[in-house]
C-alpha atoms as a PDB file:
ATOM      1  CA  UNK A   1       0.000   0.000   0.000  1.00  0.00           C
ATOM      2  CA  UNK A   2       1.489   3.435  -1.288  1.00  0.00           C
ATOM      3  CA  UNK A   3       1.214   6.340   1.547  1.00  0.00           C
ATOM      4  CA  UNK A   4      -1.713   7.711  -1.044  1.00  0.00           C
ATOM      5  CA  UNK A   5      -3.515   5.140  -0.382  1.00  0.00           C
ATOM      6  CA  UNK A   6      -2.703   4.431   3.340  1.00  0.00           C
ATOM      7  CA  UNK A   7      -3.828   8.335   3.859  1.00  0.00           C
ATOM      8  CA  UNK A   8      -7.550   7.910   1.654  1.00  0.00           C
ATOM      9  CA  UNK A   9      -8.165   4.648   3.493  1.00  0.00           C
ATOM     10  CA  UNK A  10      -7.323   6.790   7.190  1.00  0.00           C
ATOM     11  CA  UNK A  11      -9.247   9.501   5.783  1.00  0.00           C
ATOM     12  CA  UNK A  12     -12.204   7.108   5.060  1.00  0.00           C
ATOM     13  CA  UNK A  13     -12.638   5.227   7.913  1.00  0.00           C
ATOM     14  CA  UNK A  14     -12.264   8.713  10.128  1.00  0.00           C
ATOM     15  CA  UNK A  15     -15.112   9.711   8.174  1.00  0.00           C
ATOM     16  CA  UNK A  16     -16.867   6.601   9.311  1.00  0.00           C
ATOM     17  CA  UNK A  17     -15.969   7.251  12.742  1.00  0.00           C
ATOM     18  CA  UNK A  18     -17.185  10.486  12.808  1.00  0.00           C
ATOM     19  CA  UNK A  19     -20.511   9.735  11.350  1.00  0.00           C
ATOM     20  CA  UNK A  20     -20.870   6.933  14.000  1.00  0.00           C
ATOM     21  CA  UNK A  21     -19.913   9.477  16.892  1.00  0.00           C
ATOM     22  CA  UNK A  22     -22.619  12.110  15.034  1.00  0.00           C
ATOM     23  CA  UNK A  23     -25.403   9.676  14.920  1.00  0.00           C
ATOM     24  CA  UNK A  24     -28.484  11.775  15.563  1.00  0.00           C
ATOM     25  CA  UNK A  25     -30.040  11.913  19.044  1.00  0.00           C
ATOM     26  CA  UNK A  26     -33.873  10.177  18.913  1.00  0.00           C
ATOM     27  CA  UNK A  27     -34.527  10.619  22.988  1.00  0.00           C
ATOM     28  CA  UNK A  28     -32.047  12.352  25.893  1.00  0.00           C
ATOM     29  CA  UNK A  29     -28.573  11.170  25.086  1.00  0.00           C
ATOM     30  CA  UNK A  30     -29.818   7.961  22.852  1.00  0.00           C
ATOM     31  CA  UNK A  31     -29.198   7.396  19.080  1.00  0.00           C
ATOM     32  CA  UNK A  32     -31.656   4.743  17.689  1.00  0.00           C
ATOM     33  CA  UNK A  33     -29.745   1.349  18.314  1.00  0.00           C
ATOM     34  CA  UNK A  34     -29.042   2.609  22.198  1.00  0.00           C
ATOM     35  CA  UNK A  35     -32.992   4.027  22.686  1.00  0.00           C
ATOM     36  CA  UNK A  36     -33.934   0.454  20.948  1.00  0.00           C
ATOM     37  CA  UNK A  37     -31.327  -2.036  23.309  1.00  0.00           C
ATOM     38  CA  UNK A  38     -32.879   0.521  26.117  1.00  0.00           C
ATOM     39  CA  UNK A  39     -36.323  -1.012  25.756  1.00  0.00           C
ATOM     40  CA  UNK A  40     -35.164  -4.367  25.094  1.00  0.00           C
ATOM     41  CA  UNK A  41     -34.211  -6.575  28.095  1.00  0.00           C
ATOM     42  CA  UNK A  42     -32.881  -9.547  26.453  1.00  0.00           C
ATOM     43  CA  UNK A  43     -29.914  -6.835  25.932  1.00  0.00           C
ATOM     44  CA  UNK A  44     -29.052  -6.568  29.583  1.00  0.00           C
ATOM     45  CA  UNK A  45     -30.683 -10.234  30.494  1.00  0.00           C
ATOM     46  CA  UNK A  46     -28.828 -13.227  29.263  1.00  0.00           C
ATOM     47  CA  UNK A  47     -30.430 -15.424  31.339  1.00  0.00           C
ATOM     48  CA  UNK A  48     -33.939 -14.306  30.651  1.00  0.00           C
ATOM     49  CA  UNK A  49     -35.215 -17.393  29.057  1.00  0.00           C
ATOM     50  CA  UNK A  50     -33.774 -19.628  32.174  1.00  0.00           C
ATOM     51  CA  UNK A  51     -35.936 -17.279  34.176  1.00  0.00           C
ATOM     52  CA  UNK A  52     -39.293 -17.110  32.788  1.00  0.00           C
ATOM     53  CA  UNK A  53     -39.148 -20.492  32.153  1.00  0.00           C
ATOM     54  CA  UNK A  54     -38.524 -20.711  36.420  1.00  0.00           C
ATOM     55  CA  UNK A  55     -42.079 -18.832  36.339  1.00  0.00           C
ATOM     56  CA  UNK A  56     -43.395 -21.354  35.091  1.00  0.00           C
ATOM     57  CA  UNK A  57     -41.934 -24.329  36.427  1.00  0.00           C
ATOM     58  CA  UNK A  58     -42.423 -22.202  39.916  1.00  0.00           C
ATOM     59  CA  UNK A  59     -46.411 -21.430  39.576  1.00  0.00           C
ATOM     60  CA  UNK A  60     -46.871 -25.743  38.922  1.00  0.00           C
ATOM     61  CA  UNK A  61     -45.132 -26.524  42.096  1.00  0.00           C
ATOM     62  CA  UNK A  62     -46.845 -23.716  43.702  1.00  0.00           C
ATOM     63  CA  UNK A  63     -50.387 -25.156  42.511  1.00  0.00           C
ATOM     64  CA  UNK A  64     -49.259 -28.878  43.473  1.00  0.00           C
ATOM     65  CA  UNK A  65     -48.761 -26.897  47.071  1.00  0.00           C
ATOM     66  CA  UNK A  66     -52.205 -24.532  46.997  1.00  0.00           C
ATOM     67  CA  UNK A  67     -54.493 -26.878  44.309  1.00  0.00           C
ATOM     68  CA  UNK A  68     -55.962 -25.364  41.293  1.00  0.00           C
ATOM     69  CA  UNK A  69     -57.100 -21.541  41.781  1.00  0.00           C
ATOM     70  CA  UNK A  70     -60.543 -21.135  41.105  1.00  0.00           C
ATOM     71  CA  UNK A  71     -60.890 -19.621  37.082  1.00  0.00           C
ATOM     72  CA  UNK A  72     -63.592 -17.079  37.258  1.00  0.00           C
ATOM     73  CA  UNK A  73     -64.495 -14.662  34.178  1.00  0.00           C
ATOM     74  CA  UNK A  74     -64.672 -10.882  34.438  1.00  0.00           C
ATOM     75  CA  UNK A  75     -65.814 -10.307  31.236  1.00  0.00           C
ATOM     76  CA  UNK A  76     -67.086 -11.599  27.718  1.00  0.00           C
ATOM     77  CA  UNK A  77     -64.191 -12.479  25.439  1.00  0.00           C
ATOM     78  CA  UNK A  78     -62.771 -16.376  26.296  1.00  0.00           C
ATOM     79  CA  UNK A  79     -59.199 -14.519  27.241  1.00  0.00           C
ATOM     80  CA  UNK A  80     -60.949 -12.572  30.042  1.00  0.00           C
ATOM     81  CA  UNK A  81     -60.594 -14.704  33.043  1.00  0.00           C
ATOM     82  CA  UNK A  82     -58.814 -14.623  36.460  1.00  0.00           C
ATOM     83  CA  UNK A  83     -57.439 -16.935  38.214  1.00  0.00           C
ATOM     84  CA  UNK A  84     -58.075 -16.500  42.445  1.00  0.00           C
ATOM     85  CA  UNK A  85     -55.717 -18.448  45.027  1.00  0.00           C
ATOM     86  CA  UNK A  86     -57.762 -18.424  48.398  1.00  0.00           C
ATOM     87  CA  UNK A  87     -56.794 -17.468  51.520  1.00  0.00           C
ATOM     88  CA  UNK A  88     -58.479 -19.218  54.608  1.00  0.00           C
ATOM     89  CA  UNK A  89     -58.215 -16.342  56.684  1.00  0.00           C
ATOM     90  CA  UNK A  90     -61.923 -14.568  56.811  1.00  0.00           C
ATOM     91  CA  UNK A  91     -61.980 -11.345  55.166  1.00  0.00           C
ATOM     92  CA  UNK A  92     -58.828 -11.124  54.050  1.00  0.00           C
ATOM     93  CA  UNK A  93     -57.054  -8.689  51.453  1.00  0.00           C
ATOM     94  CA  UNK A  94     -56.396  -9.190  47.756  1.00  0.00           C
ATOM     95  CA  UNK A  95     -53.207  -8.752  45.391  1.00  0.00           C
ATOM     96  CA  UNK A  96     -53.855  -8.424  41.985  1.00  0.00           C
ATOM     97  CA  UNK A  97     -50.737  -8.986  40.123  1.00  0.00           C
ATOM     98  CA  UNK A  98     -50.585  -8.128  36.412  1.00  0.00           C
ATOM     99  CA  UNK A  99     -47.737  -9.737  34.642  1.00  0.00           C
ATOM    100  CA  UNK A 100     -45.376  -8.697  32.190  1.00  0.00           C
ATOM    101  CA  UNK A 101     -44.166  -9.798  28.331  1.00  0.00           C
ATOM    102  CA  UNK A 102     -44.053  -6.408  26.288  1.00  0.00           C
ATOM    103  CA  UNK A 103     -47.743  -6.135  25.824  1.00  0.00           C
ATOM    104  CA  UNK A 104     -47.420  -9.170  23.541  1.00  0.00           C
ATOM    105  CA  UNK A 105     -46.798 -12.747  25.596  1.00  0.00           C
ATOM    106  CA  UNK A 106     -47.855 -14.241  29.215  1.00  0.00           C
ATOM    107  CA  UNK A 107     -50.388 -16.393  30.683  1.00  0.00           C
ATOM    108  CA  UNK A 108     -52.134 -15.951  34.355  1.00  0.00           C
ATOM    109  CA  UNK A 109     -51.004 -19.785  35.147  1.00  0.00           C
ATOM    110  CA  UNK A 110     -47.433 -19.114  34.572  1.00  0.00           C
ATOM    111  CA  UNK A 111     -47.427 -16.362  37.631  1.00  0.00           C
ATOM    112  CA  UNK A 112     -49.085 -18.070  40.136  1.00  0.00           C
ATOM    113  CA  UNK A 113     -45.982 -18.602  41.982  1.00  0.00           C
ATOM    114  CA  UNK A 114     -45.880 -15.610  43.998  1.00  0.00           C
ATOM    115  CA  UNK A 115     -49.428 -16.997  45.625  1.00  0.00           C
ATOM    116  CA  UNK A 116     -47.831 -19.211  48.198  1.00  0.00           C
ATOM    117  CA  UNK A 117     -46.561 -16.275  50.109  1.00  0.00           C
ATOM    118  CA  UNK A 118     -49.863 -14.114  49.917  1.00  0.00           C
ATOM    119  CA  UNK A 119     -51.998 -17.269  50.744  1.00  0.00           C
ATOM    120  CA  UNK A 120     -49.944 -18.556  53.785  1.00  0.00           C
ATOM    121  CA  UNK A 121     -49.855 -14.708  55.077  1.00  0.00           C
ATOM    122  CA  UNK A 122     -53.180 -14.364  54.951  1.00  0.00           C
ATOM    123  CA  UNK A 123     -54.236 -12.502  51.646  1.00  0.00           C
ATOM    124  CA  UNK A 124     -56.061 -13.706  48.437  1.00  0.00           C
ATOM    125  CA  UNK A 125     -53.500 -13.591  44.987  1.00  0.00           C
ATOM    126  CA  UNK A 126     -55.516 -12.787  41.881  1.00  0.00           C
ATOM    127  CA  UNK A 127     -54.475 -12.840  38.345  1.00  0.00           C
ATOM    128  CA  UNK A 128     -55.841 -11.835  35.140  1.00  0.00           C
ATOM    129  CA  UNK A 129     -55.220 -12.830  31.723  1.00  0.00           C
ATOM    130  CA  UNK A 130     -55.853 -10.023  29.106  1.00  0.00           C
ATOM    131  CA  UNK A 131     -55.296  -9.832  25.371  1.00  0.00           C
ATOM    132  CA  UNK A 132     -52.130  -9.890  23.654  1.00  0.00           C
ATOM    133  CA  UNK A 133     -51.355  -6.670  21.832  1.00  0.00           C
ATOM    134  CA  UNK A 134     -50.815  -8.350  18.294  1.00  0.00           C
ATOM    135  CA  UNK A 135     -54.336  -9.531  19.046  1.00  0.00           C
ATOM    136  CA  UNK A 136     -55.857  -5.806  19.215  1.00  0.00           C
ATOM    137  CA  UNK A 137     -54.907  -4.518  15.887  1.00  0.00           C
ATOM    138  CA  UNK A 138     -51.852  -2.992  17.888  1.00  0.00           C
ATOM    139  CA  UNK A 139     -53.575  -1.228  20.418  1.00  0.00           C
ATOM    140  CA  UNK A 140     -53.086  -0.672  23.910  1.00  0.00           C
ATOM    141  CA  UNK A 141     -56.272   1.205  25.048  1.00  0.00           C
ATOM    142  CA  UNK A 142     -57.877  -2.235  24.510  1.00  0.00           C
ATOM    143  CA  UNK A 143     -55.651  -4.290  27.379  1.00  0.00           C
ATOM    144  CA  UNK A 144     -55.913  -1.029  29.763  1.00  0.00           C
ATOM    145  CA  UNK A 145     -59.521  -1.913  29.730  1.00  0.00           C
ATOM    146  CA  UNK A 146     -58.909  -5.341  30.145  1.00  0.00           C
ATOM    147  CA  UNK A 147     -57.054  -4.748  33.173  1.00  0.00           C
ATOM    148  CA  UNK A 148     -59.041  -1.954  35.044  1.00  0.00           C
ATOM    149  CA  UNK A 149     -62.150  -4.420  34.543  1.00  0.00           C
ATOM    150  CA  UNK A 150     -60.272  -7.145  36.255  1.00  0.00           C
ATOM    151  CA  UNK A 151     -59.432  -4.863  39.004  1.00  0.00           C
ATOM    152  CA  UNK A 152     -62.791  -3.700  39.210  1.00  0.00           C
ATOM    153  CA  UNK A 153     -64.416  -7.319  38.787  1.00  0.00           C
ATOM    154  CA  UNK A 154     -62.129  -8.088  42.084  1.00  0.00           C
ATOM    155  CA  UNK A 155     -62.925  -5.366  44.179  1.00  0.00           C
ATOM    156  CA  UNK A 156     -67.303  -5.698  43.118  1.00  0.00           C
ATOM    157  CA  UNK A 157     -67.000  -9.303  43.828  1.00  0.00           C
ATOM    158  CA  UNK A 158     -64.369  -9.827  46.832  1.00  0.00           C
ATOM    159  CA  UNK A 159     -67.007 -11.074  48.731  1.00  0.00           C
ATOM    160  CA  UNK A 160     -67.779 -13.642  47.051  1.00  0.00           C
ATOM    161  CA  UNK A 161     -64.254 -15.382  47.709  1.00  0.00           C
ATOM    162  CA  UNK A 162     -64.202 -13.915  51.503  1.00  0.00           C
ATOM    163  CA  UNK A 163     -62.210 -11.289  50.674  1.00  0.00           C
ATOM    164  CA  UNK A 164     -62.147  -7.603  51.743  1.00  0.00           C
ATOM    165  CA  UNK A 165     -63.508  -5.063  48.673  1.00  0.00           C
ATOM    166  CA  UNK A 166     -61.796  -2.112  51.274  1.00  0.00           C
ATOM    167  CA  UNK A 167     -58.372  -3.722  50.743  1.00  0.00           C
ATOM    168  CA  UNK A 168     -57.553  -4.605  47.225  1.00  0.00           C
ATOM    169  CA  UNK A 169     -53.568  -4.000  45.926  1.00  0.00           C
ATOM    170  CA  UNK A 170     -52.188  -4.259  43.321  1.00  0.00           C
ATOM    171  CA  UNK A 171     -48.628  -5.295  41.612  1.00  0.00           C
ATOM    172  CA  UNK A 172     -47.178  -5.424  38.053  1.00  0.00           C
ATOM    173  CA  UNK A 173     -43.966  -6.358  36.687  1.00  0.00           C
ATOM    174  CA  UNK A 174     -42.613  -4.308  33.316  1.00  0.00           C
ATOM    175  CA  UNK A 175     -45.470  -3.432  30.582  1.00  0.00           C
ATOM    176  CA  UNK A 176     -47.887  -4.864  33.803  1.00  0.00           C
ATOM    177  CA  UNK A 177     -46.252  -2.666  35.691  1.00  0.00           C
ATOM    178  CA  UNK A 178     -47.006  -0.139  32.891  1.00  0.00           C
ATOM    179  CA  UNK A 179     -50.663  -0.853  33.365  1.00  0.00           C
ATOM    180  CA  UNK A 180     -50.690  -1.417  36.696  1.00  0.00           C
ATOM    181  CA  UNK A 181     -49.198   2.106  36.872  1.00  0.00           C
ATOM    182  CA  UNK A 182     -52.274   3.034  34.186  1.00  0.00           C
ATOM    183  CA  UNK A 183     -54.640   1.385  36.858  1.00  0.00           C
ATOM    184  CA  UNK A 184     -53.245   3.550  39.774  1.00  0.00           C
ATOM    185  CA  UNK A 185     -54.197   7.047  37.767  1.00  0.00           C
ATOM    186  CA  UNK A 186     -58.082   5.343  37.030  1.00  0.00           C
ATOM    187  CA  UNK A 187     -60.597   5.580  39.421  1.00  0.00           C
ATOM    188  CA  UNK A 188     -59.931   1.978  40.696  1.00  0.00           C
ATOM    189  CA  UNK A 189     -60.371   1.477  44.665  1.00  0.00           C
ATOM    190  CA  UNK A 190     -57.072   0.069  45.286  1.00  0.00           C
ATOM    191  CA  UNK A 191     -55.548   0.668  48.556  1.00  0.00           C
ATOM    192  CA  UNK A 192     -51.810   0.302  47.736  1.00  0.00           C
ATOM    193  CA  UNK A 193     -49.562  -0.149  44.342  1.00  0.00           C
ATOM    194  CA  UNK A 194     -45.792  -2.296  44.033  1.00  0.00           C
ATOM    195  CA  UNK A 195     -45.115  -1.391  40.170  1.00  0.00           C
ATOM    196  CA  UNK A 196     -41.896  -3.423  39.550  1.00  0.00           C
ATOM    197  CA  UNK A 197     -39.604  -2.226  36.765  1.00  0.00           C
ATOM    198  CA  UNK A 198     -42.660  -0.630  34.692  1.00  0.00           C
ATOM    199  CA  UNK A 199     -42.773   1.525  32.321  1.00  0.00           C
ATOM    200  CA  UNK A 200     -44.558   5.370  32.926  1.00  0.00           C
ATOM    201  CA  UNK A 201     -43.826   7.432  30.130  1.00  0.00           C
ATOM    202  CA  UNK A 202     -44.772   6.018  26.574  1.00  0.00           C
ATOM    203  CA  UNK A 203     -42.827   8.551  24.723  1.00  0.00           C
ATOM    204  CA  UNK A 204     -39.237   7.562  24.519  1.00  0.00           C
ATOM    205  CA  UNK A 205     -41.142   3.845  23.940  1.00  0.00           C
ATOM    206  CA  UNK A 206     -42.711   5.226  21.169  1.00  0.00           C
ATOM    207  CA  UNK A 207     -39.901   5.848  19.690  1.00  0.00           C
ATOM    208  CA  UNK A 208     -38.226   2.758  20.244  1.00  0.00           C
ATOM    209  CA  UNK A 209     -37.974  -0.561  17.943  1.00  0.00           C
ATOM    210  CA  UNK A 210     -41.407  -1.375  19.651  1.00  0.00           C
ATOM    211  CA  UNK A 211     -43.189   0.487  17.794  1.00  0.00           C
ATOM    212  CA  UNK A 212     -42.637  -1.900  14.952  1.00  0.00           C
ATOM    213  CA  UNK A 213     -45.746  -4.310  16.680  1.00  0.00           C
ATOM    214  CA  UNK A 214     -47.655  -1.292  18.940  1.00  0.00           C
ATOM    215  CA  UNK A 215     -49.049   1.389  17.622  1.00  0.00           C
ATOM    216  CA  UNK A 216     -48.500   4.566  19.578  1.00  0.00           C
ATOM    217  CA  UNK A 217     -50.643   7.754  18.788  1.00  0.00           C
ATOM    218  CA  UNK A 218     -51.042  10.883  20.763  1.00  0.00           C
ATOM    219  CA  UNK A 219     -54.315   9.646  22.200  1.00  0.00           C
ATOM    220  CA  UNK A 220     -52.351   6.314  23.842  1.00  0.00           C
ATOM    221  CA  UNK A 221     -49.318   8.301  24.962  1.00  0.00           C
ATOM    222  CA  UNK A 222     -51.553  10.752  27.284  1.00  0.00           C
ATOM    223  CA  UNK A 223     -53.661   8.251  28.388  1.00  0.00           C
ATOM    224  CA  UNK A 224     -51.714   5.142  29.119  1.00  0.00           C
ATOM    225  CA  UNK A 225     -48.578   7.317  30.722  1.00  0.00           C
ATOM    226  CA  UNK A 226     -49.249   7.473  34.534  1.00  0.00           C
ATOM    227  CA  UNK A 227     -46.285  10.399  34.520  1.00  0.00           C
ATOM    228  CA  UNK A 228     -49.136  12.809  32.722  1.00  0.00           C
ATOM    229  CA  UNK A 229     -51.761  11.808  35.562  1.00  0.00           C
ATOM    230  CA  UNK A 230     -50.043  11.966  39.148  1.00  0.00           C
ATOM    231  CA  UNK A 231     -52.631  14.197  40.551  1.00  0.00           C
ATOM    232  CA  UNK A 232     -55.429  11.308  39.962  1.00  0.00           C
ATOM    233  CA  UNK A 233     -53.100   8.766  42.733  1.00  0.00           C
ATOM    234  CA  UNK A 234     -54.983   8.669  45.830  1.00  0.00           C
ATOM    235  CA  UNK A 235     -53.347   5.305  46.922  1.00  0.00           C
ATOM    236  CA  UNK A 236     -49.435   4.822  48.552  1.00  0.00           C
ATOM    237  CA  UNK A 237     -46.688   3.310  45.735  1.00  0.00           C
ATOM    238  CA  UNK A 238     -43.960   1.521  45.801  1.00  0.00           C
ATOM    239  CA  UNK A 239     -41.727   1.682  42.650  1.00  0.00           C
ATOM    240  CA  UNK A 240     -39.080  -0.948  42.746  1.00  0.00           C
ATOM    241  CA  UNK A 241     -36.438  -1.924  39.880  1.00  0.00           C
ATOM    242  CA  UNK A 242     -32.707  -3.380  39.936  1.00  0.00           C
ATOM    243  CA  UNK A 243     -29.991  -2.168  39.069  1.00  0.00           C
ATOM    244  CA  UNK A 244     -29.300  -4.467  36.475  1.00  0.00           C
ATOM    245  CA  UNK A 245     -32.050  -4.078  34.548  1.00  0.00           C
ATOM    246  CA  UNK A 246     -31.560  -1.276  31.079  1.00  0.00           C
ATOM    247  CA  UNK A 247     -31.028   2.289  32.053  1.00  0.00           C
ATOM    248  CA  UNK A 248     -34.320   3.509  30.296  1.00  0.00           C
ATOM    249  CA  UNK A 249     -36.095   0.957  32.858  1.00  0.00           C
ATOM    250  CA  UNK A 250     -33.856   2.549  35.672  1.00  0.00           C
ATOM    251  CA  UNK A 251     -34.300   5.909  34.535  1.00  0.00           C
ATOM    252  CA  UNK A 252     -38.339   5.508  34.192  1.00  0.00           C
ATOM    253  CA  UNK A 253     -38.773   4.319  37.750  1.00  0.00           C
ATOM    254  CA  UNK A 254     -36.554   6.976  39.630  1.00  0.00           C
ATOM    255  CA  UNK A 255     -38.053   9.497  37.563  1.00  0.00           C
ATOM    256  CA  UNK A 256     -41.676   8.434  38.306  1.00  0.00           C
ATOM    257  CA  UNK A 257     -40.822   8.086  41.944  1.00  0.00           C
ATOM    258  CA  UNK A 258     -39.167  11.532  42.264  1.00  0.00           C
ATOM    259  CA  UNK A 259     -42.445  13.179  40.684  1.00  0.00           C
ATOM    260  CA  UNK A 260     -44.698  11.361  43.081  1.00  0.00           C
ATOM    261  CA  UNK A 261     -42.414  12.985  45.945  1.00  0.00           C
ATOM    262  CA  UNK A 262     -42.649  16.216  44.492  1.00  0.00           C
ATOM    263  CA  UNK A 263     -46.336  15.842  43.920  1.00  0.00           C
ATOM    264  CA  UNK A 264     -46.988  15.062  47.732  1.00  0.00           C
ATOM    265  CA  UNK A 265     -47.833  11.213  46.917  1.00  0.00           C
ATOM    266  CA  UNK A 266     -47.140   8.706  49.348  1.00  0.00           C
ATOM    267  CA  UNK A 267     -44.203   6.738  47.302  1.00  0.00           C
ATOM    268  CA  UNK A 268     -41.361   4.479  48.136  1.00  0.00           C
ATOM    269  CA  UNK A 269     -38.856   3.964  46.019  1.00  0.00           C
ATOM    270  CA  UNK A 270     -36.819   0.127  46.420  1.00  0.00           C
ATOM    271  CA  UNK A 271     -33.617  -0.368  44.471  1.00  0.00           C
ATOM    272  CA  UNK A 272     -32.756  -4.133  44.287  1.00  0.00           C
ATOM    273  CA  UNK A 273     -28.836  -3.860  44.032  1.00  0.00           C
ATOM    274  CA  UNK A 274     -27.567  -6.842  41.455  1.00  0.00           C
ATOM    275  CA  UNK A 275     -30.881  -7.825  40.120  1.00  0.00           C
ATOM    276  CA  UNK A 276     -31.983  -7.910  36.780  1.00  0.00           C
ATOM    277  CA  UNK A 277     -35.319  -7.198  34.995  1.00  0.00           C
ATOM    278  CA  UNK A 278     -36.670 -11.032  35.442  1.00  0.00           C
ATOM    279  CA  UNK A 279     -34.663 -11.444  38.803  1.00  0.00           C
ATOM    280  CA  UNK A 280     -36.210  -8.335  40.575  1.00  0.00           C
ATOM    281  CA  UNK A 281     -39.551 -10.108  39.718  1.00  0.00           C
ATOM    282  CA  UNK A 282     -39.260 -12.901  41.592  1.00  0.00           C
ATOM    283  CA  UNK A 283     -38.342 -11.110  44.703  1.00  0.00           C
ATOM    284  CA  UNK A 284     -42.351 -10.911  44.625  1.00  0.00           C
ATOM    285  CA  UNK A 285     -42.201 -13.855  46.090  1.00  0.00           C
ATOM    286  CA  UNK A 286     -40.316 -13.815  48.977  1.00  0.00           C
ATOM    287  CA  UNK A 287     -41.195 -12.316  52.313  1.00  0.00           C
ATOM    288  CA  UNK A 288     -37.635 -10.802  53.155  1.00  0.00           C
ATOM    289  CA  UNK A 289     -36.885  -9.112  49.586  1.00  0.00           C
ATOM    290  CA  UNK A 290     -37.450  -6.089  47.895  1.00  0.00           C
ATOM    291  CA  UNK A 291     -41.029  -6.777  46.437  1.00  0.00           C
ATOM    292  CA  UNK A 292     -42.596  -9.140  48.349  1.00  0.00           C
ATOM    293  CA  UNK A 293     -41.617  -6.883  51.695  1.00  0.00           C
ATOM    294  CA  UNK A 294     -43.236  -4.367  50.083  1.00  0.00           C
ATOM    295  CA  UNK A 295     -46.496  -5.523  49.171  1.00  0.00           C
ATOM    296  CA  UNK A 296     -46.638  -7.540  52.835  1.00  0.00           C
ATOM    297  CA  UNK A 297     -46.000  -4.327  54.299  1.00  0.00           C
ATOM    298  CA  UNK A 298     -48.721  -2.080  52.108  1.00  0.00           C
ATOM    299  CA  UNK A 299     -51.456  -4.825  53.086  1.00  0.00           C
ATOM    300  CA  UNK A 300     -50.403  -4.357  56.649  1.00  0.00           C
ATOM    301  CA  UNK A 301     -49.209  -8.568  57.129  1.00  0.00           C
ATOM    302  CA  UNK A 302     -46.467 -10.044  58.886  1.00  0.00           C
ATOM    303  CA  UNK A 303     -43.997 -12.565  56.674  1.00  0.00           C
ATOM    304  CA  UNK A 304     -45.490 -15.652  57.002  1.00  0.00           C
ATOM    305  CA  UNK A 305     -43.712 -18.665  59.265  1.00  0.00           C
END
């Protein structure tokens, strides 16, 4: 190579580097391929399919424990259904836990393991199943609805299970903990919220890679982004993510946390140090970690022994 040639070729791939460096910002600091890994947790998860597959395997051996939960529908369309693990305790309180997968995967049966823990201290564990978002023409208004109806169903008919309609909570892990943030800014009669590594702003999703399969629109991003609606949360929160989990995820749940402070809410805010997106979940599960505490501690029930 002639020093012509060495000096184009330098010239060229400074260029490149340049252009790399210059990629245009989409949201805060982010170019496109960092705002898209941001809002994808298989990026900062390796383990993620050795985890929800634990879910699973968890919520059988939890049912071989508890039996089958009673499968009760809250509404018309075959997906809307609930499954209820009972508490023998007499008028006892209610968790309703909404589960993750992006808007677009999860079934109730593979989260019933958290329900050993709320049924052996004394509370009722409820979970819904709601509509994928491939199955609503892209739509997320449609699985809001889904879920504030199951919420609602829960707290009309607690009775009916011997549970408490003056003390139903609620949880959600990532786009549930999206809508169970959505649920929190409704005028649902929950008591207490534990939104685990959710999501509260739709914009900087909006402009993420997932808005290949959902389709965002003005009306969506106002009304499904608890951030725009902290005035409507009468109930206490607790916001709890990890530390290993993407730093849009961190970001969103400090940020949410911080506004609820400012706004006067009643809001804790749990960092699980060395925990990843699907880790931090199951911690929902146990008495003596970050989300499980929590939600004992907003029902007002001791860890059980």
């Amino acid at each position: 190579m002639n020093r012509r040639s060495f000096l184009a070729g330098s010239a060229a791939a400074l260029a490149a580097s340049r252009a790399l460096a210059q990629a245009p910002k989409v949201f805060l600091d982010y170019d496109q391929a960092a705002l898209d890994a941001a809002y994808d947790q298989s990026k900062y998860a390796p383990n993620l399919q050795q985890i929800t597959k634990r879910y699973a395997s968890n919520s059988e051996i939890t049912r071989s424990r508890l039996g089958a939960p009673r499968r009760v529908a809250y509404g018309t369309q075959p997906i809307e259904q609930l499954d209820i693990y009972r508490t023998e305790r007499a008028n006892a309180p209610v968790l309703v836990y909404i589960h993750g997968g992006a808007w677009r995967g999860g079934l109730a049966k593979d989260y019933g393991f958290p329900a050993e823990l709320f049924v052996r201290a004394g509370a009722h564990y409820v979970v819904p199943d709601f509509s994928w978002v491939q199955d609503t023409g892209g739509s997320l208004l449609p699985i809001a609805d889904q879920i504030r109806r199951a919420v609602a169903w829960t707290v009309r008919n607690a009775a009916s299970f011997g549970a408490d309609p003056a003390r139903v909570h609620v949880a959600g892990h990532s786009s549930g903990g999206h809508m169970a943030g959505v649920v929190a800014v409704s005028d649902a009669n929950a008591k207490g919220y534990v939104l685990i590594s959710g999501i509260y702003d739709l914009l900087p999703v909006s402009l993420s890679a997932r808005s290949a399969y959902v389709k965002f629109n003005e009306q969506t991003l106002h009304a499904l982004s608890a951030m725009r609606h902290l005035d409507k949360i009468q109930a206490p929160v607790a916001v709890v993510y990890g530390t290993l989990e993407t730093p849009e995820f961190q970001r969103q749940s400090r940020d949410f946390a911080e506004a609820l402070r400012k706004a006067g809410k009643p809001v804790e805010l749990i960092v699980a140090e060395g925990y990843n997106h699907f880790e931090v979940m199951e911690t929902l599960a146990n008495p003596f970690q970050f989300a499980g505490r929590a939600a004992l501690e907003q029902m007002k029930l001791k860890a059980p022994v």
